[in-house]
Each structure stands twice: as structure tokens, then as C-alpha cells.
C-alpha atoms as a PDB file:
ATOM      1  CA  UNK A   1      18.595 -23.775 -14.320  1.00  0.00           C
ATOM      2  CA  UNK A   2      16.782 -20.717 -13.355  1.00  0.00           C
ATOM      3  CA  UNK A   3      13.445 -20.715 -11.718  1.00  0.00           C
ATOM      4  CA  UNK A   4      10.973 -18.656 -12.233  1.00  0.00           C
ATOM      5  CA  UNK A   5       8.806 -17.266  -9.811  1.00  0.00           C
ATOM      6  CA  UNK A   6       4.988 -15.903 -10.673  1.00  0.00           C
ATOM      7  CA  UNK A   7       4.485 -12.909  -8.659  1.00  0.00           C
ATOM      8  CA  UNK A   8       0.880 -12.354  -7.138  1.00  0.00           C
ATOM      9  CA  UNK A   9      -0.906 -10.025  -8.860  1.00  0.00           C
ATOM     10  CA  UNK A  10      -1.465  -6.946  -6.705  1.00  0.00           C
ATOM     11  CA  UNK A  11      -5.587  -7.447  -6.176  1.00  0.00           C
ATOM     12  CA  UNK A  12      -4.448 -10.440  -4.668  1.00  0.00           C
ATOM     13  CA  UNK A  13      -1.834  -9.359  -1.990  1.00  0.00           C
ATOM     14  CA  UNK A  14      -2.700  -8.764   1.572  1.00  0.00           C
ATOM     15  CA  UNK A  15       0.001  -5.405   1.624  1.00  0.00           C
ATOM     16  CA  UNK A  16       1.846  -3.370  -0.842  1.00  0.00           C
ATOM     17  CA  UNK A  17       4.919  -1.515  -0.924  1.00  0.00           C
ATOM     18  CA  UNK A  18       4.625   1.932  -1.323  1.00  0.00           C
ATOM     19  CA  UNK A  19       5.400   1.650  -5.226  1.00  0.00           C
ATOM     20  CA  UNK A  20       2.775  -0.662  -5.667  1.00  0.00           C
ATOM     21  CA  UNK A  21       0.412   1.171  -3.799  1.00  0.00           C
ATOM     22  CA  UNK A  22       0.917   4.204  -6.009  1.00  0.00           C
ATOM     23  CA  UNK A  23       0.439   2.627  -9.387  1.00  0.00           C
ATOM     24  CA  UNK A  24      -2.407   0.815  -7.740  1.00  0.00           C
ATOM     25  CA  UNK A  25      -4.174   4.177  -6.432  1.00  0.00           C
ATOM     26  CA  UNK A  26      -2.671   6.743  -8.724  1.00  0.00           C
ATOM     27  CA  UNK A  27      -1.864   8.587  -6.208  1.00  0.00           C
ATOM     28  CA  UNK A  28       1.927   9.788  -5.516  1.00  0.00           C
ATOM     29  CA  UNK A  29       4.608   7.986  -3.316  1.00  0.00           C
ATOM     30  CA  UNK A  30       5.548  11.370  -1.564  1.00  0.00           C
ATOM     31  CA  UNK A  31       1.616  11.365  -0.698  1.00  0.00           C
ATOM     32  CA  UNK A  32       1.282   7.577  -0.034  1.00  0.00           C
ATOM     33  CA  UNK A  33       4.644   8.122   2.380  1.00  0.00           C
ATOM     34  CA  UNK A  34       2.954  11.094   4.263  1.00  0.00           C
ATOM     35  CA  UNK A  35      -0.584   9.291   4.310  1.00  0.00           C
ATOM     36  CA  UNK A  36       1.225   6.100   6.552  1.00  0.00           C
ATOM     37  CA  UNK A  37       3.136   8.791   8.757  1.00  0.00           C
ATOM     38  CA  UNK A  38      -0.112   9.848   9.805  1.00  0.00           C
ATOM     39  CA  UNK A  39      -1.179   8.906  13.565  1.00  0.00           C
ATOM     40  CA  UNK A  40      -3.374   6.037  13.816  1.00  0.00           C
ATOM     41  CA  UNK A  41      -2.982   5.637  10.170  1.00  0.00           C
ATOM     42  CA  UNK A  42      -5.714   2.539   9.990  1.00  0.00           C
ATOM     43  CA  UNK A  43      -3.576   1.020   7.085  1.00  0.00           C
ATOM     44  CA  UNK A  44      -0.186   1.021   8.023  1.00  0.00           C
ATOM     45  CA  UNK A  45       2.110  -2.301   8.762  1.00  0.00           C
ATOM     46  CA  UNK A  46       5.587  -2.183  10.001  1.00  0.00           C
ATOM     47  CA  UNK A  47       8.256  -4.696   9.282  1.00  0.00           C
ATOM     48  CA  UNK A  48      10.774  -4.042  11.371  1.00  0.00           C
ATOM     49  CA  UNK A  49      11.945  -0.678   9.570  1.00  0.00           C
ATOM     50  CA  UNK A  50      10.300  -1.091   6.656  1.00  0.00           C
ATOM     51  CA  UNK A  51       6.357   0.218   6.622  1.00  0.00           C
ATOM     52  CA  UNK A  52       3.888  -1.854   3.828  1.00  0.00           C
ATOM     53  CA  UNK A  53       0.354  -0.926   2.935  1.00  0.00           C
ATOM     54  CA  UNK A  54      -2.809  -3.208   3.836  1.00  0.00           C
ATOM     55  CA  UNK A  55      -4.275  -3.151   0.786  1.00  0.00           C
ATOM     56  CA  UNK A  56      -8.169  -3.713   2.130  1.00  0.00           C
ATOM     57  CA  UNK A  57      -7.503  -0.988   4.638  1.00  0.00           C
ATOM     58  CA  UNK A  58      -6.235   1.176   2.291  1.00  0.00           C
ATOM     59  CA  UNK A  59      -8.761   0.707  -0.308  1.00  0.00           C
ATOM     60  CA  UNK A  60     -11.909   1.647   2.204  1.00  0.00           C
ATOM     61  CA  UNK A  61     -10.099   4.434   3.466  1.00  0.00           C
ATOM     62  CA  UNK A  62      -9.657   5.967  -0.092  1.00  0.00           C
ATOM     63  CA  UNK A  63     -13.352   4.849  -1.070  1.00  0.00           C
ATOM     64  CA  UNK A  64     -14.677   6.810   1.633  1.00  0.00           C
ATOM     65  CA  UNK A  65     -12.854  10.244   1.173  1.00  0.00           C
ATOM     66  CA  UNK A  66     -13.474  12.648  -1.372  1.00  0.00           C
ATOM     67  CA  UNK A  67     -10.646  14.960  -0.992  1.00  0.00           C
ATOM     68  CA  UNK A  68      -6.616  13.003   0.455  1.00  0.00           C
END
């Protein structure tokens, strides 16, 4: 018997993979990617290797530009 997990919906996770954070924002992966290669980028999170968006972070920093 297969289980069948309900995934979180994405207003509800703490971080997002770069796919989710595009169809979330609208905005690109290839400008999501360069975005979290940025220094200090304030919503960044590595896993090891693999780099996740913080979702609150991410969401102020986009409310308070006008131009990304």
C-alpha cells in the first residue's frame, strides 16, 4: 500500500528551492540563481551543496525593491 504524503503548501514553508521560488515570485531561476550568489545575500541557506531560499527573507527583500 502506497502512502501518500500532503506536501506543505509553499506560504507555509520556511525555504524554497529555487523552482519554487520562481513560480512563487515570477521571477526567473537564472535570476533567482544569480540573486543567492550575491555576497551577503540576506536570504540564502546552504545545505551542504545544495543552496534553498528563506522564504520570509526573500519576500521583504523583493517587497522593498523596485527594480531586481
Amino acid at each position: 500500500m502506497e502512502q501518500s504524503i500532503d506536501k506543505a503548501p509553499i506560504h507555509l514553508k520556511m525555504t524554497l528551492t529555487i523552482r519554487e521560488a520562481a513560480e512563487y515570485s515570477n521571477i526567473g531561476i537564472n535570476k533567482i540563481d544569480s540573486m543567492l550568489r550575491m555576497p551577503n545575500c540576506p536570504f540564502v541557506l546552504f545545505v551542504g551543496s545544495k543552496k534553498l531560499v528563506k522564504r520570509k527573507e526573500f519576500e521583504d527583500y523583493i517587497g522593498q525593491k523596485l527594480i531586481i
